[in-house]
PDB file of N, CA and C in Angstrom:
ATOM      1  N   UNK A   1     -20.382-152.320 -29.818  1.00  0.00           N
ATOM      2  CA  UNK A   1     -21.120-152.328 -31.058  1.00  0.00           C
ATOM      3  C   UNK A   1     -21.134-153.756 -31.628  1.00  0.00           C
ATOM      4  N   UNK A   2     -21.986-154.019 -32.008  1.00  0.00           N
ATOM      5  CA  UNK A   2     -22.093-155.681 -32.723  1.00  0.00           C
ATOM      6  C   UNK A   2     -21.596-155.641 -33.921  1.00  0.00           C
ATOM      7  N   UNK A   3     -21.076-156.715 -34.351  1.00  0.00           N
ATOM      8  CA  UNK A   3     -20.419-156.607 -35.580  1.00  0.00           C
ATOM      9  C   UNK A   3     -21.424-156.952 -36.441  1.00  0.00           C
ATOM     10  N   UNK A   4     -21.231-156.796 -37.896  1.00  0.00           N
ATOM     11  CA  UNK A   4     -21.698-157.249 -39.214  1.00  0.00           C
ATOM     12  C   UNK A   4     -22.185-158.892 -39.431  1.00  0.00           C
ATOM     13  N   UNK A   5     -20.965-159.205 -39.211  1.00  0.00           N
ATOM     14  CA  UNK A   5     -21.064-160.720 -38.911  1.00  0.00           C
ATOM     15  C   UNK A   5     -21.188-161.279 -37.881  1.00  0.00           C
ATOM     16  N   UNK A   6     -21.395-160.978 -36.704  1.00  0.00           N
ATOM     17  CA  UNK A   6     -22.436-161.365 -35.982  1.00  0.00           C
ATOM     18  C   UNK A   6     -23.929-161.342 -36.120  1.00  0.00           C
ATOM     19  N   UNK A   7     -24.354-160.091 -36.786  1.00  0.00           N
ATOM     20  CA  UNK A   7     -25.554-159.712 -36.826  1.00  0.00           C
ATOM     21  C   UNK A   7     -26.055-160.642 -38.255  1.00  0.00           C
ATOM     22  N   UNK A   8     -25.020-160.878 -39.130  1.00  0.00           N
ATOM     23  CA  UNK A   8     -25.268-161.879 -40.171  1.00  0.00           C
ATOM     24  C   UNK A   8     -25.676-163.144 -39.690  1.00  0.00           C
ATOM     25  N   UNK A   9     -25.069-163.682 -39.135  1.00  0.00           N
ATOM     26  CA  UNK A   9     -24.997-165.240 -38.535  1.00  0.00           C
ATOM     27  C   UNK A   9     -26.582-164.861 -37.566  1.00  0.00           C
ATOM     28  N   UNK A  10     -26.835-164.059 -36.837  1.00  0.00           N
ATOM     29  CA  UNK A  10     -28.077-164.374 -36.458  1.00  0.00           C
ATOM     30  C   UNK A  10     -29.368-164.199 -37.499  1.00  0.00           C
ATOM     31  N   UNK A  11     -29.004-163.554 -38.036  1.00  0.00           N
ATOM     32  CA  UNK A  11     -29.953-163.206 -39.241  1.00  0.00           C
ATOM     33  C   UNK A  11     -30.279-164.594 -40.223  1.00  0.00           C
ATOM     34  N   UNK A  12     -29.735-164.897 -40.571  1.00  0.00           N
ATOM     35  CA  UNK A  12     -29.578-166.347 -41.517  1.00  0.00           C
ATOM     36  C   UNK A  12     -30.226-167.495 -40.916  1.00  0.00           C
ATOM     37  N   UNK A  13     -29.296-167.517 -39.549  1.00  0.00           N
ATOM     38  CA  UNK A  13     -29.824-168.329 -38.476  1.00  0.00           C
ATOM     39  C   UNK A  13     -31.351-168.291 -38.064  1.00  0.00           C
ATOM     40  N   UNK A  14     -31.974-167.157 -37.696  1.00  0.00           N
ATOM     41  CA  UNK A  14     -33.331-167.485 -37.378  1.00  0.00           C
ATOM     42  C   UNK A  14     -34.331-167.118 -38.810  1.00  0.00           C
ATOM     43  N   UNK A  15     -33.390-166.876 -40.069  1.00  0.00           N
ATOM     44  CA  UNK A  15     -34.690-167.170 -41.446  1.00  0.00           C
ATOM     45  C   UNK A  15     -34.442-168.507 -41.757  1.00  0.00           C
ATOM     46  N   UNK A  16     -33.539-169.707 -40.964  1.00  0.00           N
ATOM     47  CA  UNK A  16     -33.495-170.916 -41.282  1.00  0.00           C
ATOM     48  C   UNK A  16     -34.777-171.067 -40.469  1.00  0.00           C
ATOM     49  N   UNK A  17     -34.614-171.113 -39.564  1.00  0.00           N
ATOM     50  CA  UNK A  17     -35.352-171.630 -38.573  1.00  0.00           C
ATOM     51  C   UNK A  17     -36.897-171.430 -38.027  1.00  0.00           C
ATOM     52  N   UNK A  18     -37.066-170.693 -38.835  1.00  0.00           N
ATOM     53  CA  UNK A  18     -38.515-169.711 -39.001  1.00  0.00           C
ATOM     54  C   UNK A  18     -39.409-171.201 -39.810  1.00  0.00           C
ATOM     55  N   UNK A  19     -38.540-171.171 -40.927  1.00  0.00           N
ATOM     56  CA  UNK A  19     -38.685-172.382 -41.927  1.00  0.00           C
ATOM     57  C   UNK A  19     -39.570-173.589 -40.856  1.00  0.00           C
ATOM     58  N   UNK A  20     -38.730-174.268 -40.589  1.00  0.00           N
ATOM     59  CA  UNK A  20     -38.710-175.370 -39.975  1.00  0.00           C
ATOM     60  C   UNK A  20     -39.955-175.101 -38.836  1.00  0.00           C
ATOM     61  N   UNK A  21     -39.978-173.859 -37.708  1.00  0.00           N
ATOM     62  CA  UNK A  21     -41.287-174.156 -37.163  1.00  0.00           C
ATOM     63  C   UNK A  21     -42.838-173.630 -37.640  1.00  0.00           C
ATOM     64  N   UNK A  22     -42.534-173.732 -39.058  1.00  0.00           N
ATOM     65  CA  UNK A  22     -43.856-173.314 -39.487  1.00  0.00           C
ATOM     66  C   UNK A  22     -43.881-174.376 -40.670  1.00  0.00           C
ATOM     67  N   UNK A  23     -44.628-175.485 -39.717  1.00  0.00           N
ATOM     68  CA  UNK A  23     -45.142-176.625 -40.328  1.00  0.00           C
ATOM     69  C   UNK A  23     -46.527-177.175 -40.254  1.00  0.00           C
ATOM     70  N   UNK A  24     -47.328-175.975 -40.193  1.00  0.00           N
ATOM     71  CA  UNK A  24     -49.132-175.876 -40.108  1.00  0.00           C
ATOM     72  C   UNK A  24     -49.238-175.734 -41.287  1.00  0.00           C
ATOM     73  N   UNK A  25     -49.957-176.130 -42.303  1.00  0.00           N
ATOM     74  CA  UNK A  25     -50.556-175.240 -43.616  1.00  0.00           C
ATOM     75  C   UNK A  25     -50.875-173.658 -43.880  1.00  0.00           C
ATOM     76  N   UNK A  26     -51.720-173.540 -42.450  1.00  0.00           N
ATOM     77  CA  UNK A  26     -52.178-171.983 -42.313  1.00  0.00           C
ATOM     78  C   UNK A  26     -50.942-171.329 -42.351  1.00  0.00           C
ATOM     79  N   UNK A  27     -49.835-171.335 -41.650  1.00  0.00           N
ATOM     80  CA  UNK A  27     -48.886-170.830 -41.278  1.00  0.00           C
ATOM     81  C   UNK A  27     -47.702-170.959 -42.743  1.00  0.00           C
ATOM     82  N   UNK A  28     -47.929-171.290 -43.786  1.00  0.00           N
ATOM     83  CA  UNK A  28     -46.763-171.476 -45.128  1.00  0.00           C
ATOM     84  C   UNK A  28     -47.623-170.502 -46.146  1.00  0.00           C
ATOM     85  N   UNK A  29     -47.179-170.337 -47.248  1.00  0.00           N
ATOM     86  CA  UNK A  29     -47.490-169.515 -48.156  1.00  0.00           C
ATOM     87  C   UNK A  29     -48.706-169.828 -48.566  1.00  0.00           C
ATOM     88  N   UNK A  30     -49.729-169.590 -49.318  1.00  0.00           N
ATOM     89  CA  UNK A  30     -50.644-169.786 -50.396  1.00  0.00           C
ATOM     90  C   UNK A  30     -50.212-170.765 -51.663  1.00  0.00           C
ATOM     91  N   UNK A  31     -49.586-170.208 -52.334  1.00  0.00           N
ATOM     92  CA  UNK A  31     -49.237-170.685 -53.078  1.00  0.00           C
ATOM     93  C   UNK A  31     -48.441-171.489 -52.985  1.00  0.00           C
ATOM     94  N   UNK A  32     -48.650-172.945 -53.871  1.00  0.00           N
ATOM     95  CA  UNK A  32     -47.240-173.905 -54.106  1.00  0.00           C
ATOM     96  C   UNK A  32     -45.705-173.510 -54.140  1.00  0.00           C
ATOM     97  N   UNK A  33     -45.833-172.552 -55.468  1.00  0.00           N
ATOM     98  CA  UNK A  33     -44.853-172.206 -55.777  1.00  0.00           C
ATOM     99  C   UNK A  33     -43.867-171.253 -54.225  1.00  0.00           C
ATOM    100  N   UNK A  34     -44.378-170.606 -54.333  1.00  0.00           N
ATOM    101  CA  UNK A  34     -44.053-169.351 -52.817  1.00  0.00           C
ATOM    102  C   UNK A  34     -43.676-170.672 -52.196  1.00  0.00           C
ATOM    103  N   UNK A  35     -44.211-171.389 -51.670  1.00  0.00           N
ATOM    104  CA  UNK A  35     -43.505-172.741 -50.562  1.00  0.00           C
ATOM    105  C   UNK A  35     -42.134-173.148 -51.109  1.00  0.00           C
ATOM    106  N   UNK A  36     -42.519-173.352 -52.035  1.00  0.00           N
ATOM    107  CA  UNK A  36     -41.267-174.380 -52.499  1.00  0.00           C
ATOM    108  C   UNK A  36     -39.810-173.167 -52.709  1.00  0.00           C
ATOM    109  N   UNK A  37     -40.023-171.804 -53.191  1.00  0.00           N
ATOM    110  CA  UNK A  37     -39.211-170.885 -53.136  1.00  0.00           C
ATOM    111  C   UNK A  37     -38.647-170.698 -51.904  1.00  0.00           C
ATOM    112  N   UNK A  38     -39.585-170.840 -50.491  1.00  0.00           N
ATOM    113  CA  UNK A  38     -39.052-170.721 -49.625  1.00  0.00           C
ATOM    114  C   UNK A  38     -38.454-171.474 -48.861  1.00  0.00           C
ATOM    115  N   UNK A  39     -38.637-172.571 -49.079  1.00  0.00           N
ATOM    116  CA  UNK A  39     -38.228-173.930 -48.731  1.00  0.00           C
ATOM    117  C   UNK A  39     -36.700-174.245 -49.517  1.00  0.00           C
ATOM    118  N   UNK A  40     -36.754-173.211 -50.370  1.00  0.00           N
ATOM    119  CA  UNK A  40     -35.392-173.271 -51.422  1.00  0.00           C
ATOM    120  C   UNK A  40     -34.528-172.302 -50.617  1.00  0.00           C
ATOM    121  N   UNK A  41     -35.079-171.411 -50.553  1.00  0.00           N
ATOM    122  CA  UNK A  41     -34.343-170.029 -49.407  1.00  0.00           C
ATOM    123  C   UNK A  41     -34.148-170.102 -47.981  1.00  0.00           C
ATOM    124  N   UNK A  42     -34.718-171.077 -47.509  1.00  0.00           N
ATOM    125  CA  UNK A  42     -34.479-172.021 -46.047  1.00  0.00           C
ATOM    126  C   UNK A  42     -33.085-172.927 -46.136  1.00  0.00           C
ATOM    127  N   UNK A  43     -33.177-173.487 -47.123  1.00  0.00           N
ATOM    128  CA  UNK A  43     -32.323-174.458 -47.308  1.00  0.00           C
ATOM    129  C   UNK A  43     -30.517-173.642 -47.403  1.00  0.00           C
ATOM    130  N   UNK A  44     -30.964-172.468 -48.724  1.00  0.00           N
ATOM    131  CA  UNK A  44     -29.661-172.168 -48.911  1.00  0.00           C
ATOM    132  C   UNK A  44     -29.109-170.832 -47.755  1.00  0.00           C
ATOM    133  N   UNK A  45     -30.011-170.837 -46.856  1.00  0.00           N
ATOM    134  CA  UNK A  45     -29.745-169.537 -45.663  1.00  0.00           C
ATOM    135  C   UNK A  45     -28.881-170.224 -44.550  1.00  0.00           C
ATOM    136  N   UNK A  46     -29.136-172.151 -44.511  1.00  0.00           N
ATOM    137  CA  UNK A  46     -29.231-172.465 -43.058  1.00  0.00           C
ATOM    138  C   UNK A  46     -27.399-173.025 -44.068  1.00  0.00           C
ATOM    139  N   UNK A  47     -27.242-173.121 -45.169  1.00  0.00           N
ATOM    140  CA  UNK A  47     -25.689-173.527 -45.677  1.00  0.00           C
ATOM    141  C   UNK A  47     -25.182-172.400 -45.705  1.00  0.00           C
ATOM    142  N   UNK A  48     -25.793-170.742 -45.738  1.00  0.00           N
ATOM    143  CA  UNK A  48     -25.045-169.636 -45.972  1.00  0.00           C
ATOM    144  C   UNK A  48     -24.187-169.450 -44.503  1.00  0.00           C
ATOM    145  N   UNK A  49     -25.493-169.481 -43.321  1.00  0.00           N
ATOM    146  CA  UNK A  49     -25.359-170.218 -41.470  1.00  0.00           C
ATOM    147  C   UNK A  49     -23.910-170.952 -41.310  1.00  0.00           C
ATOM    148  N   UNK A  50     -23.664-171.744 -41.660  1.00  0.00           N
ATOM    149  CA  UNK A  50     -23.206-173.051 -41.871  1.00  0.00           C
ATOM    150  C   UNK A  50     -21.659-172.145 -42.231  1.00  0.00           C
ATOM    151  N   UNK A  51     -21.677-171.876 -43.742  1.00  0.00           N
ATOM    152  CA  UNK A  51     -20.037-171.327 -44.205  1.00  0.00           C
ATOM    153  C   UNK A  51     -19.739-170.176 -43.805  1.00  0.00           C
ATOM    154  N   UNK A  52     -20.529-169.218 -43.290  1.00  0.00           N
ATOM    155  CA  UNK A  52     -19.975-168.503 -42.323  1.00  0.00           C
ATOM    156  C   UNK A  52     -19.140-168.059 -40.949  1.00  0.00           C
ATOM    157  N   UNK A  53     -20.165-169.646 -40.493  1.00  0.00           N
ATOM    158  CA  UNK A  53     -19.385-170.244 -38.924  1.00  0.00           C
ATOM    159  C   UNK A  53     -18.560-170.508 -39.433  1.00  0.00           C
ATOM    160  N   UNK A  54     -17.774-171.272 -40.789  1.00  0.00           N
ATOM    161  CA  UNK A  54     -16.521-171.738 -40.752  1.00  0.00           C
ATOM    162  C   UNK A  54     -15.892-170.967 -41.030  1.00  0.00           C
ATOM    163  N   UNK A  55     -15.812-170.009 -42.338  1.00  0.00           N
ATOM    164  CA  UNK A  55     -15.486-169.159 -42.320  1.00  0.00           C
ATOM    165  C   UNK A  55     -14.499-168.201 -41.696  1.00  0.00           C
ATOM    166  N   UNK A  56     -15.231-167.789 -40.672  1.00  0.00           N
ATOM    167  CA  UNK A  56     -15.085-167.019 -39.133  1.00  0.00           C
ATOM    168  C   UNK A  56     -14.140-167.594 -38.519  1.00  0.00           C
ATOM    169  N   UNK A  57     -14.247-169.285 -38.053  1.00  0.00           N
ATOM    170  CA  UNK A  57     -13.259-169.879 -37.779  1.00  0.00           C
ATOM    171  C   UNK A  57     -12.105-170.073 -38.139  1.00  0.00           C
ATOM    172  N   UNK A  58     -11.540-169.918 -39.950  1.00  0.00           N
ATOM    173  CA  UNK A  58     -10.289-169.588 -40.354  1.00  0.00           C
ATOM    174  C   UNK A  58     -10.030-167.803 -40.399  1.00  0.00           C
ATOM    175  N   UNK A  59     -11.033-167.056 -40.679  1.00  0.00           N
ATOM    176  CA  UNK A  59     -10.627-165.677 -40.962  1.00  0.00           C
ATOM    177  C   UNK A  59     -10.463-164.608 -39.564  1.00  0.00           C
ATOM    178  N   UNK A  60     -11.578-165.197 -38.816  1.00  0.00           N
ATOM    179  CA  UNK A  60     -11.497-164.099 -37.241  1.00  0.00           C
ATOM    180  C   UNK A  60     -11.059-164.248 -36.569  1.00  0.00           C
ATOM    181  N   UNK A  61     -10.997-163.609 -34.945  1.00  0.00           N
ATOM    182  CA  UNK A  61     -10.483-164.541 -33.850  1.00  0.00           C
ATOM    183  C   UNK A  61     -11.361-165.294 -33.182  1.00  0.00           C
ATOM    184  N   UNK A  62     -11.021-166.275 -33.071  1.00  0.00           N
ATOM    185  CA  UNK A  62     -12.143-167.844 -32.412  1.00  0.00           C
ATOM    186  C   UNK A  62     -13.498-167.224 -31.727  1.00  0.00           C
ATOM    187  N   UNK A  63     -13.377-165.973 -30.757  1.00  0.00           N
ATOM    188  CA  UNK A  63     -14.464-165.755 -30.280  1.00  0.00           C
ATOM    189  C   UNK A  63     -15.159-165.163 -30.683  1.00  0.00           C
ATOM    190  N   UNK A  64     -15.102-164.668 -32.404  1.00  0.00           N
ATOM    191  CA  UNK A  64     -16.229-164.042 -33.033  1.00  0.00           C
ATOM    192  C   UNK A  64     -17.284-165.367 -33.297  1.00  0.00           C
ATOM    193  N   UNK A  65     -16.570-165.996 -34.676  1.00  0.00           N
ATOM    194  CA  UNK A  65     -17.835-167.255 -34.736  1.00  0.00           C
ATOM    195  C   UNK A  65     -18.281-168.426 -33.468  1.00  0.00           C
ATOM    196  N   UNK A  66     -17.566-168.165 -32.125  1.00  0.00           N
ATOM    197  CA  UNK A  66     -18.299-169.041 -30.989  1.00  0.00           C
ATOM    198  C   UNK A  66     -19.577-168.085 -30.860  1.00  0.00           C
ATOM    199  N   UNK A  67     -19.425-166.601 -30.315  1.00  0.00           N
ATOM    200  CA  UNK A  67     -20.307-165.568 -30.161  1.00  0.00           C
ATOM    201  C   UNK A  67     -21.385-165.978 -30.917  1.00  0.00           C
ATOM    202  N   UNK A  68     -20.865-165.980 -32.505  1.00  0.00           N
ATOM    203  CA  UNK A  68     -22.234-166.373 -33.459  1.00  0.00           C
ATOM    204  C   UNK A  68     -22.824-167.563 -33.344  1.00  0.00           C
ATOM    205  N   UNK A  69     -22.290-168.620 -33.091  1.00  0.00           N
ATOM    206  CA  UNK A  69     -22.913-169.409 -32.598  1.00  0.00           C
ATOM    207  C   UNK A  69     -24.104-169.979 -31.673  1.00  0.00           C
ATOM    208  N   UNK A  70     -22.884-169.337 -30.407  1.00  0.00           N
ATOM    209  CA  UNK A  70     -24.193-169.021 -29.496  1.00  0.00           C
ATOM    210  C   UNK A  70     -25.458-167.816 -29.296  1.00  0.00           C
ATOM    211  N   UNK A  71     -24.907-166.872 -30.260  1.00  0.00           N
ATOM    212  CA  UNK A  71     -26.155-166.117 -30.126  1.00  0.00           C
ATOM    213  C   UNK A  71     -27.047-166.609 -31.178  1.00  0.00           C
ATOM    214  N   UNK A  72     -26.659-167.743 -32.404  1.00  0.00           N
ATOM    215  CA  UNK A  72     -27.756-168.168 -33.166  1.00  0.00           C
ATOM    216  C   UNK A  72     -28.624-168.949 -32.467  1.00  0.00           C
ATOM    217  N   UNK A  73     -27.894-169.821 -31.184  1.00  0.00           N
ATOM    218  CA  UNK A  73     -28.821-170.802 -30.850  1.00  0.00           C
ATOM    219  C   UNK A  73     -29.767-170.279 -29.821  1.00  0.00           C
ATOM    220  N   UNK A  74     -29.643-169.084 -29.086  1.00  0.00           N
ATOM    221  CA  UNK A  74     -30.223-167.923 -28.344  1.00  0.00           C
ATOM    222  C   UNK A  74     -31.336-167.511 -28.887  1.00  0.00           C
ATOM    223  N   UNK A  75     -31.256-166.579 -30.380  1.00  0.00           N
ATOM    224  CA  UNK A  75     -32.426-166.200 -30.780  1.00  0.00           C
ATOM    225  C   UNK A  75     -33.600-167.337 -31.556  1.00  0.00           C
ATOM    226  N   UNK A  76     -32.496-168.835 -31.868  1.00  0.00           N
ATOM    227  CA  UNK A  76     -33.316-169.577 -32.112  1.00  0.00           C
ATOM    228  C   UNK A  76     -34.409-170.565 -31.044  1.00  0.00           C
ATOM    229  N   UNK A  77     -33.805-170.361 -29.856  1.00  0.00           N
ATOM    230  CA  UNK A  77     -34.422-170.815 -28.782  1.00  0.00           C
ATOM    231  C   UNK A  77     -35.401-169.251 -28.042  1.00  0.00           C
ATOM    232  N   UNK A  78     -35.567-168.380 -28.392  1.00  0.00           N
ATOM    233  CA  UNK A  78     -36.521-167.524 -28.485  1.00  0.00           C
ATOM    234  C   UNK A  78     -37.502-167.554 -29.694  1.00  0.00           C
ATOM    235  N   UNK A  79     -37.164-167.653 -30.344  1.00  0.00           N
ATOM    236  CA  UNK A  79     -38.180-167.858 -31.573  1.00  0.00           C
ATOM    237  C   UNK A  79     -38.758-169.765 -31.389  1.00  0.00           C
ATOM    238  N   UNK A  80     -38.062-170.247 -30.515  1.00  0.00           N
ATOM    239  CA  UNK A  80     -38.782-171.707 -30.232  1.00  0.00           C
ATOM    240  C   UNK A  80     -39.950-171.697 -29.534  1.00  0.00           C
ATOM    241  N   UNK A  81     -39.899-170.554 -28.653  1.00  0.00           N
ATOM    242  CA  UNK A  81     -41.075-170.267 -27.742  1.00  0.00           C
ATOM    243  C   UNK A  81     -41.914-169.436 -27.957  1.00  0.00           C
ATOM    244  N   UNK A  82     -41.714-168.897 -29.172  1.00  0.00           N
ATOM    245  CA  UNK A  82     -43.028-167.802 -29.803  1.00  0.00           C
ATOM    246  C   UNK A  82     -44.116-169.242 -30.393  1.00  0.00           C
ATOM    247  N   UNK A  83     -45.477-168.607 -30.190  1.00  0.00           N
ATOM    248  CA  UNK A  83     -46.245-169.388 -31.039  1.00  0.00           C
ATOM    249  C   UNK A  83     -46.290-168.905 -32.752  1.00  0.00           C
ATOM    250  N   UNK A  84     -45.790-169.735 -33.609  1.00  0.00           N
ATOM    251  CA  UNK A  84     -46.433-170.012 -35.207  1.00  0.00           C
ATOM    252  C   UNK A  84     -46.913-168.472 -35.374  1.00  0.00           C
ATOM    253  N   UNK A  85     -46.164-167.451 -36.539  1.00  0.00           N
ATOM    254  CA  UNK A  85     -47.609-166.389 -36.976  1.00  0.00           C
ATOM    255  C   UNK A  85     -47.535-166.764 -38.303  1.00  0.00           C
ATOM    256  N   UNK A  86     -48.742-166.062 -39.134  1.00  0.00           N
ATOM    257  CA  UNK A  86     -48.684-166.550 -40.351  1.00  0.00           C
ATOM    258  C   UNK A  86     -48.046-165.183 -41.096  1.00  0.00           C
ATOM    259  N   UNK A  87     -47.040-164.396 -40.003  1.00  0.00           N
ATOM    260  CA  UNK A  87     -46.247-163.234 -41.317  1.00  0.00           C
ATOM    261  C   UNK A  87     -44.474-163.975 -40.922  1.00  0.00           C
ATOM    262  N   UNK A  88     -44.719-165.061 -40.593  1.00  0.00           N
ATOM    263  CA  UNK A  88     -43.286-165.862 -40.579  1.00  0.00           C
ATOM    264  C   UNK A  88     -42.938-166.085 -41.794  1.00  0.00           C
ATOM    265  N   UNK A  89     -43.529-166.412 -42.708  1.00  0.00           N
ATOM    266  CA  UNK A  89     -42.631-166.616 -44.456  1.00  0.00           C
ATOM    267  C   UNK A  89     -41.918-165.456 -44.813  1.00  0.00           C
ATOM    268  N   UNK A  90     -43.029-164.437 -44.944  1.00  0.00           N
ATOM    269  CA  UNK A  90     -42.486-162.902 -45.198  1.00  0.00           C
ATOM    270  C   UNK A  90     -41.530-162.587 -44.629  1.00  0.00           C
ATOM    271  N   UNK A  91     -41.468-162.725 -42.522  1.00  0.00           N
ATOM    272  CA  UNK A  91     -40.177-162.105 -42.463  1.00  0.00           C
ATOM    273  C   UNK A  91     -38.581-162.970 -42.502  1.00  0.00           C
ATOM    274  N   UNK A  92     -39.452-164.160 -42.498  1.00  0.00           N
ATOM    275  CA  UNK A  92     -37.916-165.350 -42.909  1.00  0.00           C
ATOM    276  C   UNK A  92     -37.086-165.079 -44.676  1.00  0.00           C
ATOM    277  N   UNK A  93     -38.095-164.316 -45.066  1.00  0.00           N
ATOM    278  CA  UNK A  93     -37.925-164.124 -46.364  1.00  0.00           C
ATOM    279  C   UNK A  93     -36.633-162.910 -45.904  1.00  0.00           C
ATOM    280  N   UNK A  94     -37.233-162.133 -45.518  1.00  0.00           N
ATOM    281  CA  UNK A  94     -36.865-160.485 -45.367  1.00  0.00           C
ATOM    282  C   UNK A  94     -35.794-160.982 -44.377  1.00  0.00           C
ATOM    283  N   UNK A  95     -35.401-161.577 -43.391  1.00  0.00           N
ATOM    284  CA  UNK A  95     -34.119-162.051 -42.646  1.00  0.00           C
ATOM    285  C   UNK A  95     -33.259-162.288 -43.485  1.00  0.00           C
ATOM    286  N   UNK A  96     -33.781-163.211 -44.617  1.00  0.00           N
ATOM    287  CA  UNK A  96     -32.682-163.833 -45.380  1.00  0.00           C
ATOM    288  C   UNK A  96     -31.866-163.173 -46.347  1.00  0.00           C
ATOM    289  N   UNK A  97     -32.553-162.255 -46.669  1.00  0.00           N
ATOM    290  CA  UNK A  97     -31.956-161.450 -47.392  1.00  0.00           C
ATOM    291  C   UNK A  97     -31.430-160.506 -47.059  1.00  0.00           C
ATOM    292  N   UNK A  98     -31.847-160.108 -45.986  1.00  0.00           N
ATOM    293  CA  UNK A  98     -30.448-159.122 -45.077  1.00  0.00           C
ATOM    294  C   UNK A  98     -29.618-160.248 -44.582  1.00  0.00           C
ATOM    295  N   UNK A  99     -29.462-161.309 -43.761  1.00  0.00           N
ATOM    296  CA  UNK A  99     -28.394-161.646 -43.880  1.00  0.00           C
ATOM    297  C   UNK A  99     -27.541-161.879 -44.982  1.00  0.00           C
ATOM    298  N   UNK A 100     -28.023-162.648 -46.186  1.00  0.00           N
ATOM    299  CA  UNK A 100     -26.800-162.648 -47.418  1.00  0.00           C
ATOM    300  C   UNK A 100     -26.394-161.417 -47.621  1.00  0.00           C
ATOM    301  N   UNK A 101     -27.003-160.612 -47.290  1.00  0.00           N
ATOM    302  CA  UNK A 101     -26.154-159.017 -47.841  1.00  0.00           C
ATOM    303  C   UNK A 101     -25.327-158.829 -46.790  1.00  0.00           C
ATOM    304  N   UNK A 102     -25.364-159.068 -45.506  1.00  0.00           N
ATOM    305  CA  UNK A 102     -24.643-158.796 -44.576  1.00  0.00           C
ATOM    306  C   UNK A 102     -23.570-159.559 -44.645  1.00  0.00           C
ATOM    307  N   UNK A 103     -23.870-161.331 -44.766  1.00  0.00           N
ATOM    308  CA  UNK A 103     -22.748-161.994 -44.904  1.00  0.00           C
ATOM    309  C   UNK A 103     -21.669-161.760 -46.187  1.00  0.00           C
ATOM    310  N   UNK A 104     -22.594-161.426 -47.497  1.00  0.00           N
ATOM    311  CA  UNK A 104     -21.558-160.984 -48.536  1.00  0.00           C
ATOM    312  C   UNK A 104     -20.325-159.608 -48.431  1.00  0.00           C
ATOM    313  N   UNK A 105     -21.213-158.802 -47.525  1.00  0.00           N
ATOM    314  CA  UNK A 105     -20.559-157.400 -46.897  1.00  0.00           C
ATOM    315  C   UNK A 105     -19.244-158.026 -46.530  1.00  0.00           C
ATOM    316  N   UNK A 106     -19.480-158.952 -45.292  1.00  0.00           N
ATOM    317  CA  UNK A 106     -18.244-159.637 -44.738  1.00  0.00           C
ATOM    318  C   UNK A 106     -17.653-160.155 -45.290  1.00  0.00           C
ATOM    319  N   UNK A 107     -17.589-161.338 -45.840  1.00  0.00           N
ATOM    320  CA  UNK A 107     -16.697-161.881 -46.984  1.00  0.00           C
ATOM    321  C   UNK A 107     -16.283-161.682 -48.180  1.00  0.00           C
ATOM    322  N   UNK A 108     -16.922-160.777 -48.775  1.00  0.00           N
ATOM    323  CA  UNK A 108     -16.220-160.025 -49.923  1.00  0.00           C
ATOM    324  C   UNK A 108     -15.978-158.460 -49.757  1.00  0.00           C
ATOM    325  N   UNK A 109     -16.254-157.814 -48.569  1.00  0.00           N
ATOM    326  CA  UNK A 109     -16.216-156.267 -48.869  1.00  0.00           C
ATOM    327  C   UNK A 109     -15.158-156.247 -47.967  1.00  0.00           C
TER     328      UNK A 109
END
């Protein structure tokens, strides 16, 4: 069974990264605002990414956050080879917010 926090760390991991390869116009929000929100929610998903791996590293045993690791850079190197859609904001949106719930599950529940 996969854990919580595994499934967190990939989750976070590819609504960072969603970010970053959708750098077409067509492919970002409509609106200014919506960009810049998400560009705000990119930012604080890929530091949520980030203190989790460490995290993991003082609280689990070593081969949970390597696991997360490498399975972030896995689904992010699958999502490297998808072409651009334009419902990538929406679901980087919708990643991100299941991961913080997932990662908060883990670290505070």
């Amino acid at each position: 069974m996969i854990s919580i926090y595994f499934m967190a760390a990939l989750l976070l991991s590819a609504a960072a990264f969603l970010h970053t390869r959708s750098i077409d116009p067509e492919l970002r929000p409509q609106s200014p605002m919506t960009d810049a929100i998400w560009r705000i929610i990119s930012r604080v998903t890929h530091l949520a990414w980030m203190g989790l791996i460490v995290w993991g590293g003082f609280e689990l045993h070593w081969t949970q956050p390597v696991a997360a690791f490498i399975g972030s850079l896995a689904v992010n190197a699958v999502i490297a080879r998808l072409r651009p859609l334009p419902v990538w904001p929406g679901l980087s949106m919708l990643m991100a917010a299941a991961g913080f719930a997932a990662a908060a599950r883990v670290v505070f529940g």
